[in-house]
PDB file of N, CA and C in Angstrom:
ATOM      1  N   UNK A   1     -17.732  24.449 -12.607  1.00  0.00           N
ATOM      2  CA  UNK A   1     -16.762  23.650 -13.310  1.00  0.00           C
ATOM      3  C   UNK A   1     -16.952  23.838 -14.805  1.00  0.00           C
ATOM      4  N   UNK A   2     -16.130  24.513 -15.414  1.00  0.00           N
ATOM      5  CA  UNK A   2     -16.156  24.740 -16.776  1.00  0.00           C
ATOM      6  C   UNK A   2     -15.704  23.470 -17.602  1.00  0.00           C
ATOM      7  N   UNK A   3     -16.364  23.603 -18.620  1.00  0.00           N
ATOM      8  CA  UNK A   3     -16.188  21.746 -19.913  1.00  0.00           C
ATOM      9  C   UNK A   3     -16.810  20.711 -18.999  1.00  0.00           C
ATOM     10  N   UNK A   4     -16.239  20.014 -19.777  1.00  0.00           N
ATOM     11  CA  UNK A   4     -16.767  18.621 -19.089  1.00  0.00           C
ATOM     12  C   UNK A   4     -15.997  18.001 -17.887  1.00  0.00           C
ATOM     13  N   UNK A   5     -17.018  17.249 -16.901  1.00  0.00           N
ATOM     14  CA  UNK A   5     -16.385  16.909 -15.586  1.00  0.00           C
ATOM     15  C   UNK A   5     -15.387  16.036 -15.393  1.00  0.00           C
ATOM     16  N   UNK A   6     -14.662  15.805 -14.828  1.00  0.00           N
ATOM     17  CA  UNK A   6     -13.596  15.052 -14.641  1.00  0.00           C
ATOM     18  C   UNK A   6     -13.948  13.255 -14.395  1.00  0.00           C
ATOM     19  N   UNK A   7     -13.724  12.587 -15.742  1.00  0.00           N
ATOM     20  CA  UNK A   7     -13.868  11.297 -15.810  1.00  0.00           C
ATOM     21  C   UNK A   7     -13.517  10.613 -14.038  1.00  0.00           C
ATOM     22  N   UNK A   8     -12.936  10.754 -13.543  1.00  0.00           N
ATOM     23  CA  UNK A   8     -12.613  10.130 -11.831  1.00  0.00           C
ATOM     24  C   UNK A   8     -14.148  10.450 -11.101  1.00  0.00           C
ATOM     25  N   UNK A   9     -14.144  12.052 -11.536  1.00  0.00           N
ATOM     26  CA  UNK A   9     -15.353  12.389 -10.927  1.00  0.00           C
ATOM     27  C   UNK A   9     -16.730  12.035 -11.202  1.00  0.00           C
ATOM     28  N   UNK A  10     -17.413  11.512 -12.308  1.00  0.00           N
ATOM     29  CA  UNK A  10     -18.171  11.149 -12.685  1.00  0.00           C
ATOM     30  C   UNK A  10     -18.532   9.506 -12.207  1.00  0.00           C
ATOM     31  N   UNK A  11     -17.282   8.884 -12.093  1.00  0.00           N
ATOM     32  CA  UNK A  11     -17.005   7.398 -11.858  1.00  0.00           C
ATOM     33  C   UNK A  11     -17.400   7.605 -10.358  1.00  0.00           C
ATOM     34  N   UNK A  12     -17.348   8.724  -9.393  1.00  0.00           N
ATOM     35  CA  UNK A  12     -17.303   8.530  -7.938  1.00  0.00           C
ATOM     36  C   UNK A  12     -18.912   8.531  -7.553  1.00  0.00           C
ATOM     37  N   UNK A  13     -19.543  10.003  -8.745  1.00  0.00           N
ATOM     38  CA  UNK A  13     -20.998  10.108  -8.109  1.00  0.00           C
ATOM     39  C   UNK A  13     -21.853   8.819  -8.834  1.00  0.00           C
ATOM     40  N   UNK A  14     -21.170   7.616  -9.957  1.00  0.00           N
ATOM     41  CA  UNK A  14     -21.840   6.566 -10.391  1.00  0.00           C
ATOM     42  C   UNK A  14     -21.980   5.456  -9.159  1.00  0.00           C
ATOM     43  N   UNK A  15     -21.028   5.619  -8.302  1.00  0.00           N
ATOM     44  CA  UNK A  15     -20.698   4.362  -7.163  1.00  0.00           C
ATOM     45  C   UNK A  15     -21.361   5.512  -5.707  1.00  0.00           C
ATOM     46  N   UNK A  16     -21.217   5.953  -6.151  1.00  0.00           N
ATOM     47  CA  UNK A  16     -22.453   6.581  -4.419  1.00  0.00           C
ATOM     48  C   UNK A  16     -23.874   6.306  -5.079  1.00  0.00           C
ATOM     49  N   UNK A  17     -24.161   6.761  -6.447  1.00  0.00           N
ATOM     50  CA  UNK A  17     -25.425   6.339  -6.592  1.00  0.00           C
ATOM     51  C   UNK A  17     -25.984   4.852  -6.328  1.00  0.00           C
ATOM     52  N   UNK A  18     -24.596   3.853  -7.189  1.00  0.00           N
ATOM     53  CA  UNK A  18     -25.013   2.400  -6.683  1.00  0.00           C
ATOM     54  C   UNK A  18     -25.461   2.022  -5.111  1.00  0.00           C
ATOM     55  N   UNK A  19     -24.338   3.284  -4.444  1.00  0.00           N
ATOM     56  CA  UNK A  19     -24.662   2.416  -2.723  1.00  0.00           C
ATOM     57  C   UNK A  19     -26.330   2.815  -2.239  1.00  0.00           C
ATOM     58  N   UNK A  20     -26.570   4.375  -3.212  1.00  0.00           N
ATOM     59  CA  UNK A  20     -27.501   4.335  -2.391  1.00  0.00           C
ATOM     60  C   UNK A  20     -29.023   3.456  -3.185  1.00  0.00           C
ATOM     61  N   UNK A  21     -28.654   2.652  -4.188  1.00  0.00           N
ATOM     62  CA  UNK A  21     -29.486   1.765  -4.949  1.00  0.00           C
ATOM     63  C   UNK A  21     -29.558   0.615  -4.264  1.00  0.00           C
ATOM     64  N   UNK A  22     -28.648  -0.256  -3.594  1.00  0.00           N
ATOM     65  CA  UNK A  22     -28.122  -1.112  -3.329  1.00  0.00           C
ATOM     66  C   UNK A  22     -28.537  -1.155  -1.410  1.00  0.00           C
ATOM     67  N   UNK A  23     -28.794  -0.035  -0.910  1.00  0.00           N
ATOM     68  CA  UNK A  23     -29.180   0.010   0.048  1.00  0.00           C
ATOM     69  C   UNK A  23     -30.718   0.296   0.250  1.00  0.00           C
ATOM     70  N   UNK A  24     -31.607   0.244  -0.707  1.00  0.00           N
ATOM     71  CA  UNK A  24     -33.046   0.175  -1.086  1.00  0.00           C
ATOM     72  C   UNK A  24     -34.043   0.838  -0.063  1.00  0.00           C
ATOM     73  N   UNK A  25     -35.005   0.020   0.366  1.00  0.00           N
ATOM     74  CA  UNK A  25     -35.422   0.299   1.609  1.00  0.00           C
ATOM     75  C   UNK A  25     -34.973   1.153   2.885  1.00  0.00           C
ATOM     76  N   UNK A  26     -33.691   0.855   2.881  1.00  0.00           N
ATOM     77  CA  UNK A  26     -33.263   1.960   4.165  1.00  0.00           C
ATOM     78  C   UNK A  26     -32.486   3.049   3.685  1.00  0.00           C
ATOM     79  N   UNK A  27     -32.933   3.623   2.364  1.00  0.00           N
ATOM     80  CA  UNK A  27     -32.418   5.002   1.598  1.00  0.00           C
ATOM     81  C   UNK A  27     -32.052   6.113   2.566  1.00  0.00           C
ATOM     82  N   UNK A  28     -33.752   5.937   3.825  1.00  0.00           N
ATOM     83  CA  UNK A  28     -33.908   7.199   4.639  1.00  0.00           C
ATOM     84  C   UNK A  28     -33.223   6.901   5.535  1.00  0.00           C
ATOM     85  N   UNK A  29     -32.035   6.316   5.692  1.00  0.00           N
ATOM     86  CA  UNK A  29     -31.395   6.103   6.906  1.00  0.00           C
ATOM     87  C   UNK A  29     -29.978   6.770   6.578  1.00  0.00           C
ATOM     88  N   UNK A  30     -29.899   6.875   4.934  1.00  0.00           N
ATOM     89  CA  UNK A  30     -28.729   7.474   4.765  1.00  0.00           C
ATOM     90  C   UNK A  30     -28.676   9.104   4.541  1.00  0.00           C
ATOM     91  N   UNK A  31     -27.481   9.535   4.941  1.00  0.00           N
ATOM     92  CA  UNK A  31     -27.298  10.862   5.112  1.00  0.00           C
ATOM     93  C   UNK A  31     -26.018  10.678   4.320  1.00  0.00           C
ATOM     94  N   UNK A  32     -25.593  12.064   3.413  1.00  0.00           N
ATOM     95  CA  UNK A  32     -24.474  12.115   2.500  1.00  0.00           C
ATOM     96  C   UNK A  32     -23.953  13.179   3.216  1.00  0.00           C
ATOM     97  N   UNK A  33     -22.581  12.591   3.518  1.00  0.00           N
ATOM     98  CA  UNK A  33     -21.614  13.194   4.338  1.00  0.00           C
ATOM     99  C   UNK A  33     -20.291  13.454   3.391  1.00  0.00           C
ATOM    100  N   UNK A  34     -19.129  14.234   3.887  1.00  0.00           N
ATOM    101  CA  UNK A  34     -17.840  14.562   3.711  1.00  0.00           C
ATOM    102  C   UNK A  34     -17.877  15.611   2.528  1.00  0.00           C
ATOM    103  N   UNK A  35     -16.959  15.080   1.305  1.00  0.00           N
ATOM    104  CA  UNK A  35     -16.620  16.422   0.527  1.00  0.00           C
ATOM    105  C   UNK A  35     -17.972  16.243  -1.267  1.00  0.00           C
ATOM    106  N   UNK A  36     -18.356  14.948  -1.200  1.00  0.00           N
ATOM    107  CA  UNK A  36     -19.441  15.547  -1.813  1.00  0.00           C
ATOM    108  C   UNK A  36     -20.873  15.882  -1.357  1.00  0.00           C
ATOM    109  N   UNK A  37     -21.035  15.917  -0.595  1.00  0.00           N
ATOM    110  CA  UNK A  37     -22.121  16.436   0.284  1.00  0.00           C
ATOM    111  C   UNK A  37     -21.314  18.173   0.573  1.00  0.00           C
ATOM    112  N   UNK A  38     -20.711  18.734   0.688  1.00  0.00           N
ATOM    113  CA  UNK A  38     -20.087  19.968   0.841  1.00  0.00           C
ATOM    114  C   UNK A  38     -20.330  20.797  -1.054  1.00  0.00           C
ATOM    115  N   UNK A  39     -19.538  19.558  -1.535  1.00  0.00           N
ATOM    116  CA  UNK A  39     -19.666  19.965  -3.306  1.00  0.00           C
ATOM    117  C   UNK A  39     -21.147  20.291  -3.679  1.00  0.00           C
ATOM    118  N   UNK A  40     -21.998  19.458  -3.536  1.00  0.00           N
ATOM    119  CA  UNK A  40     -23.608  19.548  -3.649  1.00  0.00           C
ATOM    120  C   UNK A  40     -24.207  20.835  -3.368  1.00  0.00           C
ATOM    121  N   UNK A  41     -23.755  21.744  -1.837  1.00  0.00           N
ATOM    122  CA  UNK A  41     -24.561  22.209  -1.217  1.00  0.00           C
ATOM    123  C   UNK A  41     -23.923  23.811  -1.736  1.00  0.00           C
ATOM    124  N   UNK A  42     -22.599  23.659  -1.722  1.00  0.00           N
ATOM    125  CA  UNK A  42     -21.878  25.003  -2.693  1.00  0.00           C
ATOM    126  C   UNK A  42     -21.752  24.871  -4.096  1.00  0.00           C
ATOM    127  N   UNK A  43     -21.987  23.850  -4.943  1.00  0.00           N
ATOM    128  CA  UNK A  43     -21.892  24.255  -6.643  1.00  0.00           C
ATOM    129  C   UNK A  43     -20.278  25.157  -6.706  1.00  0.00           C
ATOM    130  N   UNK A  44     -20.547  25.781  -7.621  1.00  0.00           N
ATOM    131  CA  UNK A  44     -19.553  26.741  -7.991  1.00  0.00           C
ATOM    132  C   UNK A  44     -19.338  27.721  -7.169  1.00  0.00           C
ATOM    133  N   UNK A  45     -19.244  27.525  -5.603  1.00  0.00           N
ATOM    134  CA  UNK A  45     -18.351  28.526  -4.946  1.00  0.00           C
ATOM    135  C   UNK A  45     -17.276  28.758  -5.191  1.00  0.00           C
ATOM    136  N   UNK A  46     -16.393  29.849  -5.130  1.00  0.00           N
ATOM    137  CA  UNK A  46     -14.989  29.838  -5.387  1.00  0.00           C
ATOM    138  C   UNK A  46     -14.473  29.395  -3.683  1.00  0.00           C
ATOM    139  N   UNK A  47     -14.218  28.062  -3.608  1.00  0.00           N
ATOM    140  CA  UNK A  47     -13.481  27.386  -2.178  1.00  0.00           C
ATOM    141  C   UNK A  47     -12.693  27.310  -2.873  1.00  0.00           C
ATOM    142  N   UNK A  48     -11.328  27.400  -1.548  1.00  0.00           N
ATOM    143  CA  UNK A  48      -9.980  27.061  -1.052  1.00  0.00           C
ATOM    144  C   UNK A  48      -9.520  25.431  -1.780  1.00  0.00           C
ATOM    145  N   UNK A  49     -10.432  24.879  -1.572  1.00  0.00           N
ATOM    146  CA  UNK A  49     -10.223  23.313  -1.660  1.00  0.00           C
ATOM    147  C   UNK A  49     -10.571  23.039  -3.427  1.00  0.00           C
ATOM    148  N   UNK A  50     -10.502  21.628  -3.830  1.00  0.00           N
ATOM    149  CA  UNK A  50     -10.870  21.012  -4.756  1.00  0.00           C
ATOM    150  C   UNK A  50     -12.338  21.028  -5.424  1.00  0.00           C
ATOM    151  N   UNK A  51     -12.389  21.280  -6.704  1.00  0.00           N
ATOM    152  CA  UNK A  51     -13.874  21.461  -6.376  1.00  0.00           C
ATOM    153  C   UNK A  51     -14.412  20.502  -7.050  1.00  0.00           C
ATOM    154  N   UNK A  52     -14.383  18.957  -6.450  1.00  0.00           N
ATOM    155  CA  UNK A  52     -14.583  17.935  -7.003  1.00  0.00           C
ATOM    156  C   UNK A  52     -13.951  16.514  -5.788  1.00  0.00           C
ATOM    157  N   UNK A  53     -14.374  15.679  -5.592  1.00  0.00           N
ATOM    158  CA  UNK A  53     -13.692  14.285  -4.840  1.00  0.00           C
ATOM    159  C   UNK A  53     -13.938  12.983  -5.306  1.00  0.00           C
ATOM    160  N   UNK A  54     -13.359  11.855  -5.377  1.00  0.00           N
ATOM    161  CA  UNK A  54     -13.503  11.244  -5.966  1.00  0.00           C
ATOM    162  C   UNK A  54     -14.310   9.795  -4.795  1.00  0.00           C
ATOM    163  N   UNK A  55     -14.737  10.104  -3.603  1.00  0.00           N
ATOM    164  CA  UNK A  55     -14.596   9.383  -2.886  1.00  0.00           C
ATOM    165  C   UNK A  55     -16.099   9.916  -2.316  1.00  0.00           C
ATOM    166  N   UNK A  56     -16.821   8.863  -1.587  1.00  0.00           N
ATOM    167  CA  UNK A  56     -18.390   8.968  -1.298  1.00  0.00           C
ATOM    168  C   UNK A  56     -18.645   8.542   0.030  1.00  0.00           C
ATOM    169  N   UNK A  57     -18.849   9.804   1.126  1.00  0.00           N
ATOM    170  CA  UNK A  57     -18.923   9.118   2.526  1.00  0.00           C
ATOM    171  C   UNK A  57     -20.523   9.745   3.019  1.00  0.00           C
ATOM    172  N   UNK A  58     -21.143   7.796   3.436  1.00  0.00           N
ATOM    173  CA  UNK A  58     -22.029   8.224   3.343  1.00  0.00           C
ATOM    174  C   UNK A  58     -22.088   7.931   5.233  1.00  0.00           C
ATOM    175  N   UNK A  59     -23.413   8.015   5.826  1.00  0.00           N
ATOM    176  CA  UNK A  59     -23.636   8.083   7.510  1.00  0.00           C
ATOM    177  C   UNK A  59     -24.776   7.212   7.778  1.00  0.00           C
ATOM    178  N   UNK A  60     -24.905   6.387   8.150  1.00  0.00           N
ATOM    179  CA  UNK A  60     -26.039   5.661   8.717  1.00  0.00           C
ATOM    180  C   UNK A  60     -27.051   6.304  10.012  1.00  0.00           C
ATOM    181  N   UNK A  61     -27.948   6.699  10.408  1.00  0.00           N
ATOM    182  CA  UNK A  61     -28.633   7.139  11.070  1.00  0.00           C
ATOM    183  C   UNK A  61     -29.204   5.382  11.662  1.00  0.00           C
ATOM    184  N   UNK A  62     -28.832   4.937  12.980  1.00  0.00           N
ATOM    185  CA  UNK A  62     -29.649   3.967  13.320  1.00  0.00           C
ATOM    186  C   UNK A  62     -31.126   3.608  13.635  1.00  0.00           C
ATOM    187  N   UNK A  63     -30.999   5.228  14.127  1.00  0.00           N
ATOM    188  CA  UNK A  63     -32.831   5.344  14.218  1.00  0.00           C
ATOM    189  C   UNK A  63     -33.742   5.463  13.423  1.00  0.00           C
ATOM    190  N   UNK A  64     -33.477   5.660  12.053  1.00  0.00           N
ATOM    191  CA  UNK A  64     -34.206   5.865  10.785  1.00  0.00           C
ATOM    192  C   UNK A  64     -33.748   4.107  10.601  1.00  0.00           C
ATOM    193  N   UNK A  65     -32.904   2.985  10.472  1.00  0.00           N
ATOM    194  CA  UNK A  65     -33.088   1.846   9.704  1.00  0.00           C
ATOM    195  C   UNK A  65     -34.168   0.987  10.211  1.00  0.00           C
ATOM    196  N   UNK A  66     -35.403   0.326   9.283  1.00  0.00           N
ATOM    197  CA  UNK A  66     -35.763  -0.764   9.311  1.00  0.00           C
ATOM    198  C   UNK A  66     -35.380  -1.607   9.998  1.00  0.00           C
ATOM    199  N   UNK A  67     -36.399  -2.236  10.206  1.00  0.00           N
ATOM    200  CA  UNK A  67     -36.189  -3.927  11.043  1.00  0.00           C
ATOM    201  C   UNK A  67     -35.102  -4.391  10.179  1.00  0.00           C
ATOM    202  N   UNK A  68     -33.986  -5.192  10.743  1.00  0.00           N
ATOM    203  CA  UNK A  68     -33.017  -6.182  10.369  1.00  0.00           C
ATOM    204  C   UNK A  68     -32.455  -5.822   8.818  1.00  0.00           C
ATOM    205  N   UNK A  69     -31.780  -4.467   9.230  1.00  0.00           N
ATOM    206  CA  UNK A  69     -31.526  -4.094   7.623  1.00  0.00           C
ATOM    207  C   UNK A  69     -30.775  -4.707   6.968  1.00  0.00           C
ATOM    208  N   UNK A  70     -29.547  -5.570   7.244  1.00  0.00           N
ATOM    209  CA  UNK A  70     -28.492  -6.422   6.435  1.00  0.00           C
ATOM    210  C   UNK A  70     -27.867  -5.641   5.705  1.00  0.00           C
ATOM    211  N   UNK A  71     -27.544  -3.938   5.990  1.00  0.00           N
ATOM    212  CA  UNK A  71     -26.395  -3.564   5.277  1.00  0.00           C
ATOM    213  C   UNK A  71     -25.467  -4.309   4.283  1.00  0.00           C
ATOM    214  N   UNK A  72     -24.703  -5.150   5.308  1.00  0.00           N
ATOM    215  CA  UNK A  72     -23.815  -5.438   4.399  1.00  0.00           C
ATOM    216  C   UNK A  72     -23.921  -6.484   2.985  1.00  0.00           C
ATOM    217  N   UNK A  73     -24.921  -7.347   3.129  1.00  0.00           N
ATOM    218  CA  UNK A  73     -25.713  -8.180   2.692  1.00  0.00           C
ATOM    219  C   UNK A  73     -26.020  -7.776   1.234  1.00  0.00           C
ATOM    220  N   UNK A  74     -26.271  -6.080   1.407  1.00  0.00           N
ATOM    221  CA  UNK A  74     -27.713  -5.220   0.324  1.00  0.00           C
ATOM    222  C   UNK A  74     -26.257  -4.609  -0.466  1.00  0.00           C
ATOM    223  N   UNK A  75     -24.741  -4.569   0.256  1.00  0.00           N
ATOM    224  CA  UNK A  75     -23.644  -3.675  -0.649  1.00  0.00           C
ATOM    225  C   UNK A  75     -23.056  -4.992  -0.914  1.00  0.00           C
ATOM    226  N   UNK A  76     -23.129  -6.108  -0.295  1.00  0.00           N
ATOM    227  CA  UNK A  76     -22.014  -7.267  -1.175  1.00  0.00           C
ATOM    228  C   UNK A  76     -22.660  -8.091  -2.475  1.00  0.00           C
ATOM    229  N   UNK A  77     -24.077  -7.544  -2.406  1.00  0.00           N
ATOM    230  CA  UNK A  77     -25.507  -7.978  -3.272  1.00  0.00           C
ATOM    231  C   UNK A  77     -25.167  -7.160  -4.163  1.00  0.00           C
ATOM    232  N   UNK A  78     -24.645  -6.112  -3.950  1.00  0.00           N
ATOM    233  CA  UNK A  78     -24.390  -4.925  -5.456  1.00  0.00           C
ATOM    234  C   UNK A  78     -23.204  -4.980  -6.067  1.00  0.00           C
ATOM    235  N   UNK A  79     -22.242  -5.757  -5.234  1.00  0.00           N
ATOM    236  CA  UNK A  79     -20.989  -5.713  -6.248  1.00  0.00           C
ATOM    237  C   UNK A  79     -20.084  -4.596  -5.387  1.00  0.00           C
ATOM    238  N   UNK A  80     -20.289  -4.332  -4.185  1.00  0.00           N
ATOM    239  CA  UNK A  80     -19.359  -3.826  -3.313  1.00  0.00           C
ATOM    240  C   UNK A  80     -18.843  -4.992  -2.323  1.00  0.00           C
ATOM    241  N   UNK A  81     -17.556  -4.730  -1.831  1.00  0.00           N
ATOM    242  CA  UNK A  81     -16.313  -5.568  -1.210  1.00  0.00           C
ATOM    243  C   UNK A  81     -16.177  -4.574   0.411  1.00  0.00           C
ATOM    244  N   UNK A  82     -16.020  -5.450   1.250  1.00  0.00           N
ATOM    245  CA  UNK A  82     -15.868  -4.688   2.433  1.00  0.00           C
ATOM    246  C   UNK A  82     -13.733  -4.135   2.281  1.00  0.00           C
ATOM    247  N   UNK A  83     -13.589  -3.031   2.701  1.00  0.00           N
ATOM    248  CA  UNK A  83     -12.289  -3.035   2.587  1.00  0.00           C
ATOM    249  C   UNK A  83     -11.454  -3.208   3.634  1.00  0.00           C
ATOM    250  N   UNK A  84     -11.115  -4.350   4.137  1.00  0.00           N
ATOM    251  CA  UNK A  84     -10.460  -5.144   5.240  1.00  0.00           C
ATOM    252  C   UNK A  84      -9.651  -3.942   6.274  1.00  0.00           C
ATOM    253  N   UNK A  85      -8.967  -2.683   5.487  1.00  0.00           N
ATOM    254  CA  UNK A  85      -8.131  -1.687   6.088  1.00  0.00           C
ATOM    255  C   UNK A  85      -9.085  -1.287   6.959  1.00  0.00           C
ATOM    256  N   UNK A  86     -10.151  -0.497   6.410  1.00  0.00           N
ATOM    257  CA  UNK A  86     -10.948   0.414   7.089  1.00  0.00           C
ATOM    258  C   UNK A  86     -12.222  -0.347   7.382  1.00  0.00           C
ATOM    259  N   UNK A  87     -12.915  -0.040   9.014  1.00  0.00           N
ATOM    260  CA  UNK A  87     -14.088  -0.165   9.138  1.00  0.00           C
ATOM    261  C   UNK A  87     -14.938   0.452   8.196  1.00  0.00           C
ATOM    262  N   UNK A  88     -15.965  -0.259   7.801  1.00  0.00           N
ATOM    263  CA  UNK A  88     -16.781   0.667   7.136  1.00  0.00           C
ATOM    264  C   UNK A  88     -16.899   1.387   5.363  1.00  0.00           C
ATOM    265  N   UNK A  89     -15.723   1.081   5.376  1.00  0.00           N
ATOM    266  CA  UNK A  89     -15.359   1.404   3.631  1.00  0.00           C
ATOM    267  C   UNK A  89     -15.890   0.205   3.075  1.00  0.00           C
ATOM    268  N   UNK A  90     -16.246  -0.037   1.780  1.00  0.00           N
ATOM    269  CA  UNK A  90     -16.356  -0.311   0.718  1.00  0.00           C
ATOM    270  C   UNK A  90     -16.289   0.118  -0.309  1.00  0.00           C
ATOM    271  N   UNK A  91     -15.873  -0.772  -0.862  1.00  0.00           N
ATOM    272  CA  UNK A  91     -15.212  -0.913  -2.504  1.00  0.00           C
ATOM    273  C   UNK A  91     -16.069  -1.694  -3.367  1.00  0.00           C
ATOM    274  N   UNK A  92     -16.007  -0.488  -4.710  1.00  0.00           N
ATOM    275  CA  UNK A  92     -16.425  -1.119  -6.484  1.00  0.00           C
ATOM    276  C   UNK A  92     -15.326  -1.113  -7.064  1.00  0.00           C
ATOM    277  N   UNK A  93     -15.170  -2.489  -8.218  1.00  0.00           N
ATOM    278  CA  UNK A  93     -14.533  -2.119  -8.839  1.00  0.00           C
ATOM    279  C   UNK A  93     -14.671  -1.692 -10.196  1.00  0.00           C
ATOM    280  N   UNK A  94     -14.342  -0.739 -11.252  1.00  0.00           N
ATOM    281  CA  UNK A  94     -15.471  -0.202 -12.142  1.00  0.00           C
ATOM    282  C   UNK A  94     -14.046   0.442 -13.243  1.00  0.00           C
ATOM    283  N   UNK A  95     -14.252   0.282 -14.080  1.00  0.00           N
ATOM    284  CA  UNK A  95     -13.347   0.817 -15.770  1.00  0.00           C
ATOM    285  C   UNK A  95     -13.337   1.965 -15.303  1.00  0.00           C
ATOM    286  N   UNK A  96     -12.127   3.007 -15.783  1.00  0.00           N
ATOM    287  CA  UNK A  96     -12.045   4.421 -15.864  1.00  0.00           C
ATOM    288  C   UNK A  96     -11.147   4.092 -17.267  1.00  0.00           C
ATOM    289  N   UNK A  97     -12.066   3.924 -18.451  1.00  0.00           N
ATOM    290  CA  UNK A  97     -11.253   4.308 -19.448  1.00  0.00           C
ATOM    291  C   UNK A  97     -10.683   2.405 -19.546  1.00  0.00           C
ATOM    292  N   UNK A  98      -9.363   2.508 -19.761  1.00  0.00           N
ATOM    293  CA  UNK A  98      -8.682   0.852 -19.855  1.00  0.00           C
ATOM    294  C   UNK A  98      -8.464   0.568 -18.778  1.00  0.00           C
ATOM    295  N   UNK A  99      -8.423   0.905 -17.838  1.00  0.00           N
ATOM    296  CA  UNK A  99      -7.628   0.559 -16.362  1.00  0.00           C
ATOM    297  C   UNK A  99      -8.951   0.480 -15.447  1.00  0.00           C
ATOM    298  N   UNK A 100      -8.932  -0.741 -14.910  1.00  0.00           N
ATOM    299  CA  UNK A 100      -9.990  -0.832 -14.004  1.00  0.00           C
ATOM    300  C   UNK A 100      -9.573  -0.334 -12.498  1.00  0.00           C
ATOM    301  N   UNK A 101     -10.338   0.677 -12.158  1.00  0.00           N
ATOM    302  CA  UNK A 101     -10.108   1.465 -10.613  1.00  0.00           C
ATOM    303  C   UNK A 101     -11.208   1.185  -9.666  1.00  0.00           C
ATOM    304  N   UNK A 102     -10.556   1.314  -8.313  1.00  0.00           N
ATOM    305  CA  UNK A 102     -11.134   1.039  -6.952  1.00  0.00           C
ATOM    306  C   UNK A 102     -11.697   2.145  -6.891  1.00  0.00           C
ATOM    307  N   UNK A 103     -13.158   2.195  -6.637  1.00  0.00           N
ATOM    308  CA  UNK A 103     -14.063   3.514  -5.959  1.00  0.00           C
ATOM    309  C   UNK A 103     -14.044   3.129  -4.754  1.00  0.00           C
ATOM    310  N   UNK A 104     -14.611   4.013  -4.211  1.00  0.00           N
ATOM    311  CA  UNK A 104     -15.337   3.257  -3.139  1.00  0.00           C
ATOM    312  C   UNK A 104     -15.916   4.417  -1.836  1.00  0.00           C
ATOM    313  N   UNK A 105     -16.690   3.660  -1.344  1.00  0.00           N
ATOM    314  CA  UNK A 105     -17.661   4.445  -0.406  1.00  0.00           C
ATOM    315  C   UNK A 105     -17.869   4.173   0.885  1.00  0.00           C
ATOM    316  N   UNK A 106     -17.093   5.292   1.838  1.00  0.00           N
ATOM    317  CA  UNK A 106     -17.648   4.666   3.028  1.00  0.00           C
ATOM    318  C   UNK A 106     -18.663   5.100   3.680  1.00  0.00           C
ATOM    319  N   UNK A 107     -19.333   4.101   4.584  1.00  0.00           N
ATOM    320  CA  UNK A 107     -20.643   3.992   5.181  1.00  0.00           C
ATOM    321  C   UNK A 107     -19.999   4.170   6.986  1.00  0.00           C
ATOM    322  N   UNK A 108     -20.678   5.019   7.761  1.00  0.00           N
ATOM    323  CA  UNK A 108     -20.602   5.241   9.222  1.00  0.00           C
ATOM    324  C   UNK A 108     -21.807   5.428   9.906  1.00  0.00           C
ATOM    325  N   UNK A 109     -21.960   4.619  11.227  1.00  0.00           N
ATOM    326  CA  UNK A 109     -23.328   4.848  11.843  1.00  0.00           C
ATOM    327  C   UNK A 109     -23.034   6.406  12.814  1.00  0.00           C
ATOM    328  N   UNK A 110     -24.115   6.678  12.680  1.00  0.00           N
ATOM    329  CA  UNK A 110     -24.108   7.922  13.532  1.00  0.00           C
ATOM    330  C   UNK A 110     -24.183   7.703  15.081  1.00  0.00           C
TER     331      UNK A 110
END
């Protein structure tokens, strides 16, 4: 990615970092899934696709969590919102500039 990264994009890997802050203790339970986990592992390949997402899907491994992890407890403790549409999504809400925008990250058990 030549210049500087795309303000959306920067705002997306700030709110995956929160989830995985916010989920503490059971860090090792998470696995980074979808298109930035793809972005990570190719850098500057020349792909077909976008080379950037604004969106953070992460995977729960049940067998790696701690006793009585309280997921949701450890993301509504950080300032994430469950998003009523989707199982499993959550939402930050966070400035891009003047306009305050919905990130958000979803979480899936394996």
């Amino acid at each position: 990615m030549p210049g500087a990264p795309d303000p959306e994009y920067v705002l997306a890997r700030r709110v995956l970092l929160d989830v995985l802050q916010a989920l503490g203790e059971q860090r090792s339970a998470v696995v980074l899934v979808g298109a930035q986990a793809i972005c990570l592992q190719t850098g500057d390949a020349d792909l077909a696709v976008a080379p950037y997402t604004t969106d953070g899907d992460v995977a729960i491994d049940p067998s790696r969590l701690r006793n009585d992890p309280k997921l949701a407890e450890a993301l509504g403790g950080a300032g994430f919102s469950a998003d009523t549409r989707y199982v499993g999504t959550w939402i930050m809400s966070r400035r891009l500039g003047p306009t305050p925008t919905a990130a958000s990250s979803s979480t899936r058990r394996t």
